[in-house]
N, C-alpha and C. Protein backbone atom coordinates (compact mmCIF):
# COMPACT_ATOMS: atom_id res chain seq x y z
N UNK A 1 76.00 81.80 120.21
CA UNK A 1 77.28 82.35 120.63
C UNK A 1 78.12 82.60 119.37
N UNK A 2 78.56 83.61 119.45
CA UNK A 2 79.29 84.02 118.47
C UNK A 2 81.04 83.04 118.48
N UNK A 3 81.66 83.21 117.23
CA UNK A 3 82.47 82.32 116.55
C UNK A 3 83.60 82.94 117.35
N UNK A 4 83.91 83.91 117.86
CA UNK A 4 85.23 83.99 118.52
C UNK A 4 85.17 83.39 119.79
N UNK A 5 84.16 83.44 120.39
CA UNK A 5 83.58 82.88 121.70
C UNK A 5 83.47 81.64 121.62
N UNK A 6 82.77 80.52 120.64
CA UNK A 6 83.41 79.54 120.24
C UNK A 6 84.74 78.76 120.41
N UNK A 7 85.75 79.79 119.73
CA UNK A 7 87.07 78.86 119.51
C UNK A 7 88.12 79.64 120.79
N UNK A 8 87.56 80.56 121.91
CA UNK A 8 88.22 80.68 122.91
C UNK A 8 88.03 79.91 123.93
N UNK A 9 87.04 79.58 123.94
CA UNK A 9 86.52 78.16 124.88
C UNK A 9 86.53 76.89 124.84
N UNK A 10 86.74 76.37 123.35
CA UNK A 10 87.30 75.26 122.94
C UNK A 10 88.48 75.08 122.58
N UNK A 11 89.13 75.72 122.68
CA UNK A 11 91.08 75.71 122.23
C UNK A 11 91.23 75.19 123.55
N UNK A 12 92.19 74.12 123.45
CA UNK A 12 93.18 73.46 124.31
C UNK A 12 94.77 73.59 124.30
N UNK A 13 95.26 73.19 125.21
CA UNK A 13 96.64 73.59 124.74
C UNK A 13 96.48 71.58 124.71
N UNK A 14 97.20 71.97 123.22
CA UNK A 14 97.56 70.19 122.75
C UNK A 14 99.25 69.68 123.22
N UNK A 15 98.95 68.73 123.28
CA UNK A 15 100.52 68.09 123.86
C UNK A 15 100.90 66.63 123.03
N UNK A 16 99.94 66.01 122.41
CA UNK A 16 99.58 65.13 121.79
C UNK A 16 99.27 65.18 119.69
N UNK A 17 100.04 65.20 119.35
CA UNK A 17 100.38 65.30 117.89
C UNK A 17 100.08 64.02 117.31
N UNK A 18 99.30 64.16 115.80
CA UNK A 18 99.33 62.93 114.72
C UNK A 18 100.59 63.22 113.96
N UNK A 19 100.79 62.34 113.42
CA UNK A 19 101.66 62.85 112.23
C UNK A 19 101.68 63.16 110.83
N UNK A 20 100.28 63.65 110.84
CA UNK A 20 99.69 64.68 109.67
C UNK A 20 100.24 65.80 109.49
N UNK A 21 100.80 66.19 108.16
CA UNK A 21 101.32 67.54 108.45
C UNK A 21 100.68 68.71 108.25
N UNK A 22 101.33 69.63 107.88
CA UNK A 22 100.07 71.05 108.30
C UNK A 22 100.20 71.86 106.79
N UNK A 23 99.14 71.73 106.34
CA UNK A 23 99.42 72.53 105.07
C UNK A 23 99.87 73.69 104.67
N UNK A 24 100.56 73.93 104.02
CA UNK A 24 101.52 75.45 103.27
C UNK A 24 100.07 76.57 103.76
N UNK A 25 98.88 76.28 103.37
CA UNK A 25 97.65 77.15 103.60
C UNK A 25 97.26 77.04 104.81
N UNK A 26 97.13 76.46 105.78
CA UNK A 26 96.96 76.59 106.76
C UNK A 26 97.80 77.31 107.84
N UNK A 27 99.11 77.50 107.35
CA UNK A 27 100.01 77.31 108.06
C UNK A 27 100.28 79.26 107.77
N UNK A 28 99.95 79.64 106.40
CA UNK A 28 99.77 80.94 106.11
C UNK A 28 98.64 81.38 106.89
N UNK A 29 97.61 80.89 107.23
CA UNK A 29 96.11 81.43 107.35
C UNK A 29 96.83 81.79 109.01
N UNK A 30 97.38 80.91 110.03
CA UNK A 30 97.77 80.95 110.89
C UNK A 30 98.55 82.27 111.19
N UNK A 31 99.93 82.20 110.44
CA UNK A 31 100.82 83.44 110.36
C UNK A 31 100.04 84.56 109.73
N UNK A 32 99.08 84.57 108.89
CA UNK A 32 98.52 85.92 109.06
C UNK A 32 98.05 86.26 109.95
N UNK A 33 97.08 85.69 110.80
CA UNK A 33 96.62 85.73 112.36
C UNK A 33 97.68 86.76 112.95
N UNK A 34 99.03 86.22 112.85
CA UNK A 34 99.58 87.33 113.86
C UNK A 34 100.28 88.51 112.68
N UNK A 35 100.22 88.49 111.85
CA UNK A 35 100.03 89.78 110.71
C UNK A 35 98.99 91.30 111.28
N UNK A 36 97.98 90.72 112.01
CA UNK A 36 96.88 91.42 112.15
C UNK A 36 96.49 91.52 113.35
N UNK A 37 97.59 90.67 114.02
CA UNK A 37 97.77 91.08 115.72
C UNK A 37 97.76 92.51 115.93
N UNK A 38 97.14 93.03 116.97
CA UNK A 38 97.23 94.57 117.90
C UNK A 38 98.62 94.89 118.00
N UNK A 39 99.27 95.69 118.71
CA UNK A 39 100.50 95.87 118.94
C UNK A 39 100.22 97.22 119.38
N UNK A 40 101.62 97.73 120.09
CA UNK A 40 102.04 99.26 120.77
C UNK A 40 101.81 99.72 119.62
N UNK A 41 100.84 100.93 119.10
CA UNK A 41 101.49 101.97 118.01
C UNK A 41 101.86 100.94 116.90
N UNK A 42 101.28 100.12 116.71
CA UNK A 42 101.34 99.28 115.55
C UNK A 42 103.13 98.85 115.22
N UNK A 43 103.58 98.50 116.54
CA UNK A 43 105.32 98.55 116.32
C UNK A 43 105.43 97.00 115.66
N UNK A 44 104.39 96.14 115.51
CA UNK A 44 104.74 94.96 114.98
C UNK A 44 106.07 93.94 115.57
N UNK A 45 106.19 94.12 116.84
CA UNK A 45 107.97 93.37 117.55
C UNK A 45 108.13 92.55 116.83
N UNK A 46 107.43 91.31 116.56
CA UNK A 46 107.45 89.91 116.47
C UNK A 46 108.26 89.38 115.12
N UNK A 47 108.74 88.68 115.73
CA UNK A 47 109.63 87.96 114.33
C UNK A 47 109.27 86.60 114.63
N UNK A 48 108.93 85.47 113.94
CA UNK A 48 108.80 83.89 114.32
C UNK A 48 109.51 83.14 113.32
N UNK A 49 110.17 82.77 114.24
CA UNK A 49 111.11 81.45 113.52
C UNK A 49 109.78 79.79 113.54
N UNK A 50 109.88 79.64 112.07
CA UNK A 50 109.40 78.30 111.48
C UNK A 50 110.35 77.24 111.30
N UNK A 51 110.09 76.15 112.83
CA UNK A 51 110.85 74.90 112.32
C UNK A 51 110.26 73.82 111.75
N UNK A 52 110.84 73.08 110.95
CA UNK A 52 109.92 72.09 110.68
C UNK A 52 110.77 70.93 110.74
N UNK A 53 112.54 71.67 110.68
CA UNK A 53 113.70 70.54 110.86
C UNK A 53 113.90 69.43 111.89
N UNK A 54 113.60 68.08 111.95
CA UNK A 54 113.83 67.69 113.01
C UNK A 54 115.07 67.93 114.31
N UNK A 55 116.21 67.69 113.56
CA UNK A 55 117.21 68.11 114.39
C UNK A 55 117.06 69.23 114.89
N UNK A 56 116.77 70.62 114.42
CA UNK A 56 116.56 71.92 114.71
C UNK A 56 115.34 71.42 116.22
N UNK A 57 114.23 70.88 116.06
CA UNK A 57 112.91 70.81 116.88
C UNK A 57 114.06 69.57 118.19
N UNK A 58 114.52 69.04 117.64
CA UNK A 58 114.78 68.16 118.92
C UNK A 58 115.87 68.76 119.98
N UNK A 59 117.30 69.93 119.07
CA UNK A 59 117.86 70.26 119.66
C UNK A 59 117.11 72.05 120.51
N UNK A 60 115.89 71.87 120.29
CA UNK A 60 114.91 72.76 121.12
C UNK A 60 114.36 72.50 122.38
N UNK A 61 114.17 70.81 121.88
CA UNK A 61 113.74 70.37 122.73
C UNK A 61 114.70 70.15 124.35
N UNK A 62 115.91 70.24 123.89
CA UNK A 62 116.81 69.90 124.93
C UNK A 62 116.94 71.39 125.70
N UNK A 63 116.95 72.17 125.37
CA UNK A 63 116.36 73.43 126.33
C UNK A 63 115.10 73.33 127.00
N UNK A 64 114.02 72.21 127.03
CA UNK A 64 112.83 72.74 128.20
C UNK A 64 113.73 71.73 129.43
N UNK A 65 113.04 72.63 130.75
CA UNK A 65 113.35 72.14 131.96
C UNK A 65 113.02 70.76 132.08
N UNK A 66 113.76 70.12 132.93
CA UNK A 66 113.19 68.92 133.05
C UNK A 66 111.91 68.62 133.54
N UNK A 67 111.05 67.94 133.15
CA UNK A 67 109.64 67.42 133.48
C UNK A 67 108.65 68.40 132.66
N UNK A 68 109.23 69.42 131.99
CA UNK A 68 108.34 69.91 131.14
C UNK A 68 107.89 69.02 130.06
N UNK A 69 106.12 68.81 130.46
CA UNK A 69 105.28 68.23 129.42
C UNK A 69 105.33 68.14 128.38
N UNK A 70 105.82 69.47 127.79
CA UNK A 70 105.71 69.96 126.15
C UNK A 70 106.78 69.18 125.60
N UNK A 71 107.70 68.41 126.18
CA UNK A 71 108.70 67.96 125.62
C UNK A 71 108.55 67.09 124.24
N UNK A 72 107.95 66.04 124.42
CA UNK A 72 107.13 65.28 123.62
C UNK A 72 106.57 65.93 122.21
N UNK A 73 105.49 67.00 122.86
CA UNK A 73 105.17 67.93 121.62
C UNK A 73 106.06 68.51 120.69
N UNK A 74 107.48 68.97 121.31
CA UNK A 74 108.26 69.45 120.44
C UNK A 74 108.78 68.51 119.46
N UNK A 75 108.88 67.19 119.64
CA UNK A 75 109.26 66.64 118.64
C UNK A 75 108.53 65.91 117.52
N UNK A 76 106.86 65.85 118.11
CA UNK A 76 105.64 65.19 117.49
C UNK A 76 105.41 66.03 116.51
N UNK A 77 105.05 67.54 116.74
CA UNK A 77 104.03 68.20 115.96
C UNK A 77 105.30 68.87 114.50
N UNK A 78 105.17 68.71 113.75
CA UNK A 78 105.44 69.17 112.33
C UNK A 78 106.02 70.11 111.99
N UNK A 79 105.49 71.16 113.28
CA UNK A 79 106.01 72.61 112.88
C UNK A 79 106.14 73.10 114.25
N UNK A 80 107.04 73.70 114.61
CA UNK A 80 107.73 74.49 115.72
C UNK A 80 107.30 76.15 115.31
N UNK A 81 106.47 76.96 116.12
CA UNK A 81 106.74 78.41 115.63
C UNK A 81 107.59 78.86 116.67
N UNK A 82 108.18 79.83 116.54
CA UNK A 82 109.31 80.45 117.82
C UNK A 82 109.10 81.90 117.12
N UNK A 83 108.51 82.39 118.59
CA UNK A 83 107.80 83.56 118.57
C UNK A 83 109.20 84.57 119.15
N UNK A 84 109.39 85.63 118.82
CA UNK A 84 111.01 86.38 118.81
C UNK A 84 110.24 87.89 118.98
N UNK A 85 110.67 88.38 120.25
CA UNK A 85 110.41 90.18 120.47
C UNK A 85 111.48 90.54 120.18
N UNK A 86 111.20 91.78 119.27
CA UNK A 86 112.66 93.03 119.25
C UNK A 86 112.34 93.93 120.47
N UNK A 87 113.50 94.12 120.69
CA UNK A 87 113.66 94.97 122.29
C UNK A 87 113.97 96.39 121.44
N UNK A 88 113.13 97.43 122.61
CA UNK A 88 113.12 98.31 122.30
C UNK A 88 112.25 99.28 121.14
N UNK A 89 111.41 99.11 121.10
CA UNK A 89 110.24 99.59 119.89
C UNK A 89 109.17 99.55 120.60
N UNK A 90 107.95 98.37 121.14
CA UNK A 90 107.08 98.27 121.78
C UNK A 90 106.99 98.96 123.17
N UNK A 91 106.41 99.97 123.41
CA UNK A 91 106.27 100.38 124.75
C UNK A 91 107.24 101.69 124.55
N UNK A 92 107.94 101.97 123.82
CA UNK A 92 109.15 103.79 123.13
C UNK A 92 108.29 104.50 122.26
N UNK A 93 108.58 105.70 122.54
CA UNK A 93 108.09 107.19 121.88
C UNK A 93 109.86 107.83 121.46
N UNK A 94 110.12 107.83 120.28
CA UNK A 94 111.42 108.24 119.83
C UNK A 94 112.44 107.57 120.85
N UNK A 95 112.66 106.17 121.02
CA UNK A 95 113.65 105.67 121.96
C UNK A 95 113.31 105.74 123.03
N UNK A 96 112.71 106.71 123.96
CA UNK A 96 112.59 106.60 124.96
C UNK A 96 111.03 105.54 125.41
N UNK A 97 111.46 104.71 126.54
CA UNK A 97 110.38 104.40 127.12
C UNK A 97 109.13 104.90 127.93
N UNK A 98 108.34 104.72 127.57
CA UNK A 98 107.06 105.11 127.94
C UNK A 98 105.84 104.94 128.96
N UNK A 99 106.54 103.35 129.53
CA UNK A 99 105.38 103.07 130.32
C UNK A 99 106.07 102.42 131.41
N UNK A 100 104.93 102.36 132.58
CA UNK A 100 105.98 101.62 133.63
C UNK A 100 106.48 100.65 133.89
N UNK A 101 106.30 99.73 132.90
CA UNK A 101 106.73 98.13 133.10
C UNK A 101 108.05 98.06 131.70
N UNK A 102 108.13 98.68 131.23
CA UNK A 102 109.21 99.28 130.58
C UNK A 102 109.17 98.41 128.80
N UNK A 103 109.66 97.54 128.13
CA UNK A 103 109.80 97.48 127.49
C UNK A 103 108.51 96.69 127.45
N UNK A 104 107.12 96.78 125.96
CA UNK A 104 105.86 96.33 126.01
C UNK A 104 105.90 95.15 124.86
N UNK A 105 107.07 94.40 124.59
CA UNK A 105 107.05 93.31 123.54
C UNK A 105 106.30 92.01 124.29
N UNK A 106 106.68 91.58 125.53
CA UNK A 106 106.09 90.73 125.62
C UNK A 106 104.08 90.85 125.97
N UNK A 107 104.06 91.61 125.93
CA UNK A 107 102.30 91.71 125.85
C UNK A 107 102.22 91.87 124.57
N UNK A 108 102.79 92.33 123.36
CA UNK A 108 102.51 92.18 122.33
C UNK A 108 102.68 90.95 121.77
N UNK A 109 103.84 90.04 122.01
CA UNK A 109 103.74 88.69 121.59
C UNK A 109 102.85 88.01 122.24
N UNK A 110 102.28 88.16 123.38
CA UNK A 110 100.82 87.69 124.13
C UNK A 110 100.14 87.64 123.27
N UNK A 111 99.58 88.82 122.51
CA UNK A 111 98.56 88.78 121.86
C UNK A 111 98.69 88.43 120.84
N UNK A 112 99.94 88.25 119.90
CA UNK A 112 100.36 87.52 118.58
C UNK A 112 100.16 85.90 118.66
N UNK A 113 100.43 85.64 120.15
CA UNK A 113 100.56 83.90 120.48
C UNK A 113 99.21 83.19 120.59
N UNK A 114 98.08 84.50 121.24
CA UNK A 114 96.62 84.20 121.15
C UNK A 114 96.34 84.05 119.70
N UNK A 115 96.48 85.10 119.43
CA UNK A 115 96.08 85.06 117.17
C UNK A 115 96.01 83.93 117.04
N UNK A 116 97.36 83.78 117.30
CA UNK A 116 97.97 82.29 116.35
C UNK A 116 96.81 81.11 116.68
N UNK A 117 96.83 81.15 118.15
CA UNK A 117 96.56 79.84 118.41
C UNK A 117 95.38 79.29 118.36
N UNK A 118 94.08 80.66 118.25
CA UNK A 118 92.93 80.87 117.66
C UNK A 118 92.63 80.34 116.27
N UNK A 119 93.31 81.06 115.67
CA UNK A 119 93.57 80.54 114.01
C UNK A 119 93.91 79.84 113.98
N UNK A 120 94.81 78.61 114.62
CA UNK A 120 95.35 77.24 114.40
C UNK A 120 93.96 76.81 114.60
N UNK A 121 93.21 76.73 115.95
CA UNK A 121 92.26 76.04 116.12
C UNK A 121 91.33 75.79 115.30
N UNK A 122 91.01 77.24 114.75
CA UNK A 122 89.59 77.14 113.67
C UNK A 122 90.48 76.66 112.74
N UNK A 123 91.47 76.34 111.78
CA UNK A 123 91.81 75.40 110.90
C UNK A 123 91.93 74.14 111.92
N UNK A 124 91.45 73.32 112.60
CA UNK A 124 91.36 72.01 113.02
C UNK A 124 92.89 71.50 113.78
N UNK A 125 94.30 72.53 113.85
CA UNK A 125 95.02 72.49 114.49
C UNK A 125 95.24 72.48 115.76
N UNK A 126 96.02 72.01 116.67
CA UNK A 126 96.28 72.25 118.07
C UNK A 126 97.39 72.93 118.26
N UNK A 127 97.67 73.63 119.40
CA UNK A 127 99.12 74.23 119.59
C UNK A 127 99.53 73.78 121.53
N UNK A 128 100.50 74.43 121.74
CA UNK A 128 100.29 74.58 122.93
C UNK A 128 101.59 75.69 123.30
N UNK A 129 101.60 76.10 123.79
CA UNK A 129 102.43 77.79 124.17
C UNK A 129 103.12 77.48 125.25
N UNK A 130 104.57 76.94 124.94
CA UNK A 130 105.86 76.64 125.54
C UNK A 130 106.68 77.53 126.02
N UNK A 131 106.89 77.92 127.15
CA UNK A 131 107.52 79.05 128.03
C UNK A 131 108.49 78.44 129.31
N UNK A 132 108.57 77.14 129.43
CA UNK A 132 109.52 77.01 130.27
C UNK A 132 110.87 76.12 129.76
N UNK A 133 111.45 77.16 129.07
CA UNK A 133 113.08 76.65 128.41
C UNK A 133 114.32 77.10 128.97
N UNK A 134 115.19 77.30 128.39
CA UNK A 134 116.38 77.90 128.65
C UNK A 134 116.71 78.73 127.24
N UNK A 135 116.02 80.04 127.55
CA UNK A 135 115.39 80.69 126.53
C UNK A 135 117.22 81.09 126.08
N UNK A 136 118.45 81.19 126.35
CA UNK A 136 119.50 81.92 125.86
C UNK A 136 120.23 80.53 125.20
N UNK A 137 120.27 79.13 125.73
CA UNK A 137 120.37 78.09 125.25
C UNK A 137 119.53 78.13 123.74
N UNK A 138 118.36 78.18 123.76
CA UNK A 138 117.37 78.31 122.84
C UNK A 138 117.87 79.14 121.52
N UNK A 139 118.03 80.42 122.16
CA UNK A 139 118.18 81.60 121.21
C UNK A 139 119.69 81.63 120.61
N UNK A 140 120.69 80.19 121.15
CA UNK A 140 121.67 80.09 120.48
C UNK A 140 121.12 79.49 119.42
N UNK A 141 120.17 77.65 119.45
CA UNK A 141 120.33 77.52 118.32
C UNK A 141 119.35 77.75 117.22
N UNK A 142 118.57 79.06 117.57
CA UNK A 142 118.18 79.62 116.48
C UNK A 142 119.06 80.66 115.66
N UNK A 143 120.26 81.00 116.42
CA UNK A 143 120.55 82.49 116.13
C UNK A 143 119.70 83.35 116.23
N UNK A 144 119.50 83.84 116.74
CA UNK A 144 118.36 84.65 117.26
C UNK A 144 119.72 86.36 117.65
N UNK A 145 119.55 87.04 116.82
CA UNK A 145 120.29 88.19 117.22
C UNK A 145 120.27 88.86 118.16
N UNK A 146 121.02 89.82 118.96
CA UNK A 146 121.31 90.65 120.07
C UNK A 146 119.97 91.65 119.36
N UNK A 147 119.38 92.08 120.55
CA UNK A 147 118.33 93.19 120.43
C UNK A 147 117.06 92.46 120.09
N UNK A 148 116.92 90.69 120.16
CA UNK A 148 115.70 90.18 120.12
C UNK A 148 115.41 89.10 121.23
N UNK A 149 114.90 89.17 121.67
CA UNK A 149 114.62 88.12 122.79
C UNK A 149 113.59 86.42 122.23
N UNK A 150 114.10 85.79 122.36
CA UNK A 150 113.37 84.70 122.30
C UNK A 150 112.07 84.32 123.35
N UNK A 151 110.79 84.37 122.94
CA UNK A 151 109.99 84.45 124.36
C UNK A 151 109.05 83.15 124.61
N UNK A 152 108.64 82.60 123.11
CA UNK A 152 107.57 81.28 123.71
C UNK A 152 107.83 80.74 122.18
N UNK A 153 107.74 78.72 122.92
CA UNK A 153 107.65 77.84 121.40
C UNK A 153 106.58 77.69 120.97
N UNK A 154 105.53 77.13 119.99
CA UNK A 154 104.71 76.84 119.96
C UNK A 154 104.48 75.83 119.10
N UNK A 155 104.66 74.24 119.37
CA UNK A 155 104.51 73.60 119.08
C UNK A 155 102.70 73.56 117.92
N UNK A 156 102.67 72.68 116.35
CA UNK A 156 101.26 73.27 115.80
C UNK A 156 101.58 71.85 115.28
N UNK A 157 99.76 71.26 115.43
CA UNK A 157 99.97 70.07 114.33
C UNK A 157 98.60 69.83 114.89
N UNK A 158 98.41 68.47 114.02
CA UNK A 158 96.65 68.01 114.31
C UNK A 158 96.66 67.31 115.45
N UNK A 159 95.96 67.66 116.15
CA UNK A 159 95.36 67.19 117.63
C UNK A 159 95.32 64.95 117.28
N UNK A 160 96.08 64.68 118.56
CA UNK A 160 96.20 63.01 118.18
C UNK A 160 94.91 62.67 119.05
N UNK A 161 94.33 63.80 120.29
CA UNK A 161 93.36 63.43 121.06
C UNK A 161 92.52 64.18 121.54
N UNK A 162 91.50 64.79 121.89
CA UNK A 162 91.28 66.26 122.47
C UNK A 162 90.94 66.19 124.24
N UNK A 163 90.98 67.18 124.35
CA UNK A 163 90.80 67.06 125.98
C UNK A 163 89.77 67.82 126.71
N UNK A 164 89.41 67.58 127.83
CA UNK A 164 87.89 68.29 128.50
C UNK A 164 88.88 69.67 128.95
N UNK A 165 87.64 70.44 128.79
CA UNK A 165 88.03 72.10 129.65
C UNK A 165 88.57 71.62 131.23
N UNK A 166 89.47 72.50 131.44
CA UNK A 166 89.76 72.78 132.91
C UNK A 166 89.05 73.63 133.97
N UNK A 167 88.56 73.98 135.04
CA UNK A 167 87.57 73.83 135.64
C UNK A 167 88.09 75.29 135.72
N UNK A 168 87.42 76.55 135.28
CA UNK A 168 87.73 77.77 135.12
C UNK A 168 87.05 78.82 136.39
N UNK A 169 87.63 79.80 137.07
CA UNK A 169 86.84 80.45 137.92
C UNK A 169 85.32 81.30 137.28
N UNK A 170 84.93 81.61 137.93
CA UNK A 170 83.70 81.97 137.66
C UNK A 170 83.25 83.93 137.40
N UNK A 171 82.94 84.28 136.90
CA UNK A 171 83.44 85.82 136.26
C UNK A 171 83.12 86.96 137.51
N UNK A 172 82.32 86.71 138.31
CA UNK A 172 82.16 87.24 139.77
C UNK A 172 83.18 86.82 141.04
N UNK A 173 84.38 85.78 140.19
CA UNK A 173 85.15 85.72 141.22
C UNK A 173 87.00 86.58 141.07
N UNK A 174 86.89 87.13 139.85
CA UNK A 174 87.50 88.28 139.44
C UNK A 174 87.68 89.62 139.04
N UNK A 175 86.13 89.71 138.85
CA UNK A 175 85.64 91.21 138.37
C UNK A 175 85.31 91.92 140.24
N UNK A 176 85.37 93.55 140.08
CA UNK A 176 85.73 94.09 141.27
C UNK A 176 84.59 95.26 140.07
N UNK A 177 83.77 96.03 141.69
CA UNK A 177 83.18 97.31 140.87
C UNK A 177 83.82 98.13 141.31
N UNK A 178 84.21 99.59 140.51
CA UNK A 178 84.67 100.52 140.35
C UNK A 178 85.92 100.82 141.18
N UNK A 179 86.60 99.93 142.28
CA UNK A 179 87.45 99.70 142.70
C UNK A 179 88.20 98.09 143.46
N UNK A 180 88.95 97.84 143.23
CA UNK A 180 89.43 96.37 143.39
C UNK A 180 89.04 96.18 145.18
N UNK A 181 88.65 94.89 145.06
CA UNK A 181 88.01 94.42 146.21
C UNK A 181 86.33 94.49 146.64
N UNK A 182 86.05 95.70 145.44
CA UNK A 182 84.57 95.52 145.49
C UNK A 182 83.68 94.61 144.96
N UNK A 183 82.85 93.93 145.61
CA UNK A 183 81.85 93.12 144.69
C UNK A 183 81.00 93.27 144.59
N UNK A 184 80.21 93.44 143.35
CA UNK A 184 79.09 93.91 142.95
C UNK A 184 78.32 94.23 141.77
């Protein structure tokens, strides 16, 4: 099996941090990952805020909902990435929008958040992809400017434990031939 197939099947989302920190090189090898992310027309949205400040990571932390898991992680793992769409570029042809779901940043940070978290893995990192905050709470205390949306945290640091796969559907129980609902 080939090496991308590998580390898509073994990536976990980690919740559980050592307190090893993450090297200046690793931590580049990672952020290039989403350097070389896909995108609309190569519009590049993504901006990521790097925390590594505690106060900064804890007063993050007070934006997830209550009983969100990740809570913990935000303050364990070393480095906070905060993944940031610019509105308006992804999914526009000269300003105007283009497609029917209208502005295309957050599928582009989709695929910047996969990069990442790929490339964390094969450097021996864990992440886990934090989406239930109070993303305008949030995007105060990053400053995060008007015309960018704040969209997912991502907690990164060395795995304190690893965990078994989750019991995944089976590829004949989503694939449809040549029209949805067909099986075959």
């Amino acid at each position: 099996m080939n090496e991308v197939l590998t580390a898509i099947r073994e990536r976990r989302s980690i919740r559980h941090f050592s307190a090893d920190p993450v090297s200046e090189e690793a931590l580049n090898d990672v952020l290039d990952a989403v350097r070389w992310s896909q995108s609309w027309a190569n519009t590049q949205c993504w901006e990521i805020v790097v925390v590594r400040d505690q106060a900064v990571k804890a007063a993050l932390a007070e934006t997830l909902a209550k009983g969100n898991p990740a809570g913990k992680a935000m303050l364990a793992a070393p480095v906070v990435l905060v993944l940031c769409g610019k509105l308006g570029a992804s999914g526009y042809y000269k300003g105007v929008v283009t497609t029917k779901f209208g502005d295309w940043f957050l599928f582009d940070l989709g695929i910047a958040a996969q990069s990442l978290c790929l490339a964390a893995h094969e450097k021996g990192l864990g992440t886990v992809v934090v989406g239930l905050f109070d993303h305008d709470r949030a995007k105060a205390v990053l400053s995060v400017p008007e015309g960018y949306e704040l969209v997912a945290m991502i907690p990164v640091g060395r795995p304190e434990k690893g965990s078994a796969a989750p019991k995944r559907r089976e590829i004949s129980e989503f694939t449809h031939a040549d029209a949805f609902g067909r099986k075959g």
